[in-house]
N, C-alpha and C. Protein backbone atom coordinates (compact mmCIF):
# COMPACT_ATOMS: atom_id res chain seq x y z
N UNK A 1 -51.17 -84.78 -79.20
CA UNK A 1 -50.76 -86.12 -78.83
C UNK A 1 -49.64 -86.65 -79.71
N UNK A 2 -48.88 -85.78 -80.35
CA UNK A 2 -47.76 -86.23 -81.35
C UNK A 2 -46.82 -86.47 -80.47
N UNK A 3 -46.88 -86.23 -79.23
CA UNK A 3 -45.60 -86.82 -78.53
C UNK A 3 -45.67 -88.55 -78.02
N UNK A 4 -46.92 -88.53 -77.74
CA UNK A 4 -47.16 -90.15 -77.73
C UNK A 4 -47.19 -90.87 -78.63
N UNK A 5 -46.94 -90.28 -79.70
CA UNK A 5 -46.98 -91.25 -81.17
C UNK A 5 -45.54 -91.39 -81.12
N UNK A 6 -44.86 -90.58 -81.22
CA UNK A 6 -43.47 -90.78 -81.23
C UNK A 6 -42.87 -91.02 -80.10
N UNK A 7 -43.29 -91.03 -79.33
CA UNK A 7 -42.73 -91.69 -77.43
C UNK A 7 -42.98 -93.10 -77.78
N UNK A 8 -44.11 -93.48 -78.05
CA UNK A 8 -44.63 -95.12 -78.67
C UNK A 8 -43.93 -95.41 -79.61
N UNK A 9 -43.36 -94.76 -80.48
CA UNK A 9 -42.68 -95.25 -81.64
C UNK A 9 -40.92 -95.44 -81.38
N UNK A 10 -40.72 -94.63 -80.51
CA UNK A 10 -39.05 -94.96 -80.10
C UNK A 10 -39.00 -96.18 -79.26
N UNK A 11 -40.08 -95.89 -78.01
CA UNK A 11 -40.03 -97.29 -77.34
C UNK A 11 -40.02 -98.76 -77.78
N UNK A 12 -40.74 -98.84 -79.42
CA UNK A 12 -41.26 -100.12 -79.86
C UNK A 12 -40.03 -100.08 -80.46
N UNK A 13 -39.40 -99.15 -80.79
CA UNK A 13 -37.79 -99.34 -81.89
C UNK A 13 -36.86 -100.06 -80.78
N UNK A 14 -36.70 -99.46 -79.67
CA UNK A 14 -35.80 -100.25 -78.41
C UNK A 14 -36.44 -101.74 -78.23
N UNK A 15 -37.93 -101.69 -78.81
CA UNK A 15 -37.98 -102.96 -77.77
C UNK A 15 -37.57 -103.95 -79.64
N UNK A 16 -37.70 -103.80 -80.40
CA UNK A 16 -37.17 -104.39 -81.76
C UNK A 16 -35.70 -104.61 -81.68
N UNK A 17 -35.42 -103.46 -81.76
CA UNK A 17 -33.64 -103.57 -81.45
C UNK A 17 -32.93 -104.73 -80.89
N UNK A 18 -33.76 -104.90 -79.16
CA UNK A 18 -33.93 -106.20 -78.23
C UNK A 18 -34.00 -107.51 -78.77
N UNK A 19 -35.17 -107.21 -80.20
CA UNK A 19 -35.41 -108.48 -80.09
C UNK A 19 -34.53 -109.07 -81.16
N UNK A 20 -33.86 -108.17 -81.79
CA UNK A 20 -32.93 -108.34 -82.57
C UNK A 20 -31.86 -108.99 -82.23
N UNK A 21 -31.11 -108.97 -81.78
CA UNK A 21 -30.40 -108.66 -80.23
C UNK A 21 -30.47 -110.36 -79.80
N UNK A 22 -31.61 -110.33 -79.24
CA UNK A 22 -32.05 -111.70 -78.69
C UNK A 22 -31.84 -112.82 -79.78
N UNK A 23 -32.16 -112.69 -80.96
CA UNK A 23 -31.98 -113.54 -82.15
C UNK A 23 -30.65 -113.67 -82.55
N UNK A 24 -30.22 -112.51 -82.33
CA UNK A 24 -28.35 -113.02 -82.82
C UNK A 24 -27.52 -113.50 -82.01
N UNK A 25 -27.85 -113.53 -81.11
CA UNK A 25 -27.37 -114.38 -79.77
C UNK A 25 -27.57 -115.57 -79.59
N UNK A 26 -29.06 -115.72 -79.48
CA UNK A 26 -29.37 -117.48 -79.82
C UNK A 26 -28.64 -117.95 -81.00
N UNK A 27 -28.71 -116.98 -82.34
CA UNK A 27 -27.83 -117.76 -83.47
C UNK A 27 -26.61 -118.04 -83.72
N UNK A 28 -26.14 -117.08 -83.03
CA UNK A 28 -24.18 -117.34 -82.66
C UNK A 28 -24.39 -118.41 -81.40
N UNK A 29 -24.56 -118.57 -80.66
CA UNK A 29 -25.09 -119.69 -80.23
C UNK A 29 -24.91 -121.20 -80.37
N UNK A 30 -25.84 -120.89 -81.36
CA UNK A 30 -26.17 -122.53 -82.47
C UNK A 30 -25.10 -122.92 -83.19
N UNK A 31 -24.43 -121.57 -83.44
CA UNK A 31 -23.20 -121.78 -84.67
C UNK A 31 -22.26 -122.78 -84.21
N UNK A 32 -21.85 -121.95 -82.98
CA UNK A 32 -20.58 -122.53 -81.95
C UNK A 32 -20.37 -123.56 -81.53
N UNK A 33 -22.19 -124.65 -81.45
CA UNK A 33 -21.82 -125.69 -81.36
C UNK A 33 -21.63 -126.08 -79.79
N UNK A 34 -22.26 -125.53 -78.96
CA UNK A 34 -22.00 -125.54 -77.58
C UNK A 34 -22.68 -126.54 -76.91
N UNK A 35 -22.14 -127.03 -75.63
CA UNK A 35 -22.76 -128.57 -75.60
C UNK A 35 -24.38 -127.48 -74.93
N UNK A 36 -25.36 -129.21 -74.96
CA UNK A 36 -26.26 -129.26 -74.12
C UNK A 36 -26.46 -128.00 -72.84
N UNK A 37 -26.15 -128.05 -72.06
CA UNK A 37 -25.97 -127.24 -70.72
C UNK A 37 -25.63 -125.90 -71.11
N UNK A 38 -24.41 -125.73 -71.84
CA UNK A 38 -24.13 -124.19 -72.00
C UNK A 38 -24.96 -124.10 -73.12
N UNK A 39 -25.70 -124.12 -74.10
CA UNK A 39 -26.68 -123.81 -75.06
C UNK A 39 -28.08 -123.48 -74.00
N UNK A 40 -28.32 -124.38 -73.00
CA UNK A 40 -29.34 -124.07 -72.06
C UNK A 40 -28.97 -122.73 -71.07
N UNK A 41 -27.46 -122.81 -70.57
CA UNK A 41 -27.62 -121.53 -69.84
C UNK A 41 -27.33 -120.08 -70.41
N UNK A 42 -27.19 -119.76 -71.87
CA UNK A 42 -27.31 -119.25 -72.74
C UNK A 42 -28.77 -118.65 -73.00
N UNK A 43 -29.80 -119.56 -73.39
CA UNK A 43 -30.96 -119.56 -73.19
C UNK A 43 -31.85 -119.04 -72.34
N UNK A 44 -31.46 -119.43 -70.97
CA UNK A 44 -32.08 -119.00 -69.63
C UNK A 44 -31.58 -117.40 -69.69
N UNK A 45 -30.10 -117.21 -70.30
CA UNK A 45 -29.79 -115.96 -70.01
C UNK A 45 -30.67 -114.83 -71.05
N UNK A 46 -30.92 -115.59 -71.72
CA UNK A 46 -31.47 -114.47 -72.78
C UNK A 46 -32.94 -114.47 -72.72
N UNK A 47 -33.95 -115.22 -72.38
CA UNK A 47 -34.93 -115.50 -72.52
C UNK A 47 -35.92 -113.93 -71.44
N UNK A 48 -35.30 -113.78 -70.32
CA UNK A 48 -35.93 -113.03 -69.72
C UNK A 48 -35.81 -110.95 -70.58
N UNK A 49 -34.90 -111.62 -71.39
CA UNK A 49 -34.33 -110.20 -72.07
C UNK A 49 -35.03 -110.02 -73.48
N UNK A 50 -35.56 -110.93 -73.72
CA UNK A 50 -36.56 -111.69 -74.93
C UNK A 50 -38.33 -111.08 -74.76
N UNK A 51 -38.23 -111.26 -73.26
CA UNK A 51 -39.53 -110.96 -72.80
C UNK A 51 -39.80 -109.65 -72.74
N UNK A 52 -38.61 -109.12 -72.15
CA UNK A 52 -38.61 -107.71 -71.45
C UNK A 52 -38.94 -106.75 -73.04
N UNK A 53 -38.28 -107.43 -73.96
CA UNK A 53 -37.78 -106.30 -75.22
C UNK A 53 -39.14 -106.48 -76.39
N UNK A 54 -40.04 -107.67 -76.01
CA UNK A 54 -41.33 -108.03 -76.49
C UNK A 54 -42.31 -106.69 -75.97
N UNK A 55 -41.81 -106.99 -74.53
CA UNK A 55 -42.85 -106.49 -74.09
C UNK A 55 -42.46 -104.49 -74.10
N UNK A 56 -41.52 -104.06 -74.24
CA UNK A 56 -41.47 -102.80 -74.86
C UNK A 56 -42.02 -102.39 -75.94
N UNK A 57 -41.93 -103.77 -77.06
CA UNK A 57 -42.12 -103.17 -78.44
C UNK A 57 -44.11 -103.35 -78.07
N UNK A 58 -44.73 -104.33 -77.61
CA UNK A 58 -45.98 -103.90 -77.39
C UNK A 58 -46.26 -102.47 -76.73
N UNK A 59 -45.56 -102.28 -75.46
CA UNK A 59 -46.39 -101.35 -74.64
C UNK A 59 -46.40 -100.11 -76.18
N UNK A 60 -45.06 -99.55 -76.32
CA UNK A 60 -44.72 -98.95 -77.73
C UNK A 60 -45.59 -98.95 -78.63
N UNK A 61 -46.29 -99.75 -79.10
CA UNK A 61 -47.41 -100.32 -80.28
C UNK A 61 -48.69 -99.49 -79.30
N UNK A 62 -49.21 -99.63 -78.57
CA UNK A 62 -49.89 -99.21 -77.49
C UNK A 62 -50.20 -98.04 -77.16
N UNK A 63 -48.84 -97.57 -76.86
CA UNK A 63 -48.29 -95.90 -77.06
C UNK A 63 -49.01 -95.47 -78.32
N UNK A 64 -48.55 -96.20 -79.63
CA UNK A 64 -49.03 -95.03 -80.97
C UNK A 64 -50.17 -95.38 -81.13
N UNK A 65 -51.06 -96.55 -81.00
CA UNK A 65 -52.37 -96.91 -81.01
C UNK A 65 -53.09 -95.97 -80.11
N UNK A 66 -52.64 -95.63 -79.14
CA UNK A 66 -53.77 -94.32 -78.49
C UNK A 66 -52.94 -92.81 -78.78
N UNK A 67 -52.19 -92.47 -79.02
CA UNK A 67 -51.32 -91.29 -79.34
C UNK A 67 -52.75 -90.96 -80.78
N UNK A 68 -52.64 -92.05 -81.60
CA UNK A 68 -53.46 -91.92 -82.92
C UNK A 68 -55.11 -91.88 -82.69
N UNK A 69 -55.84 -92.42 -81.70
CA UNK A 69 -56.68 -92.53 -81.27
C UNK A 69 -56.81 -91.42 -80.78
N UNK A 70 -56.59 -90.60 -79.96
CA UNK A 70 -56.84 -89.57 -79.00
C UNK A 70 -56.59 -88.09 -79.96
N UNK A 71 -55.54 -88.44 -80.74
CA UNK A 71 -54.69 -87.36 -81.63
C UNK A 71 -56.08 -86.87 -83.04
């Protein structure tokens, strides 16, 4: 099962990466000073990409939690 430990462990690195990603965006963002509306559609744009890259780094976590379990 060492391939699911490390299949789980690359996936949770992509979904980190994401969320990395997601944070420097909102913070360049903030910097710029952008009104109301474009700070919101900024937001909307990133938020579903926020989720998506959460939810990699769980399934990932998931992955090595039974890779280690089973292994």
């Amino acid at each position: 099962m060492d391939w699911l430990v490390w299949g789980g462990a690359l996936v949770s690195v992509v979904g980190v990466v994401g969320l990395i990603w997601c944070i420097t965006t909102v913070m360049r963002a903030k910097k710029s000073a952008l009104s109301e509306e474009a700070m919101r559609a900024v937001m909307h744009k990133v938020l579903p990409r926020n989720l998506a890259a959460l939810f990699l780094s769980v399934i990932g976590l998931m992955m090595v939690i039974l890779g280690i379990s089973f292994g």
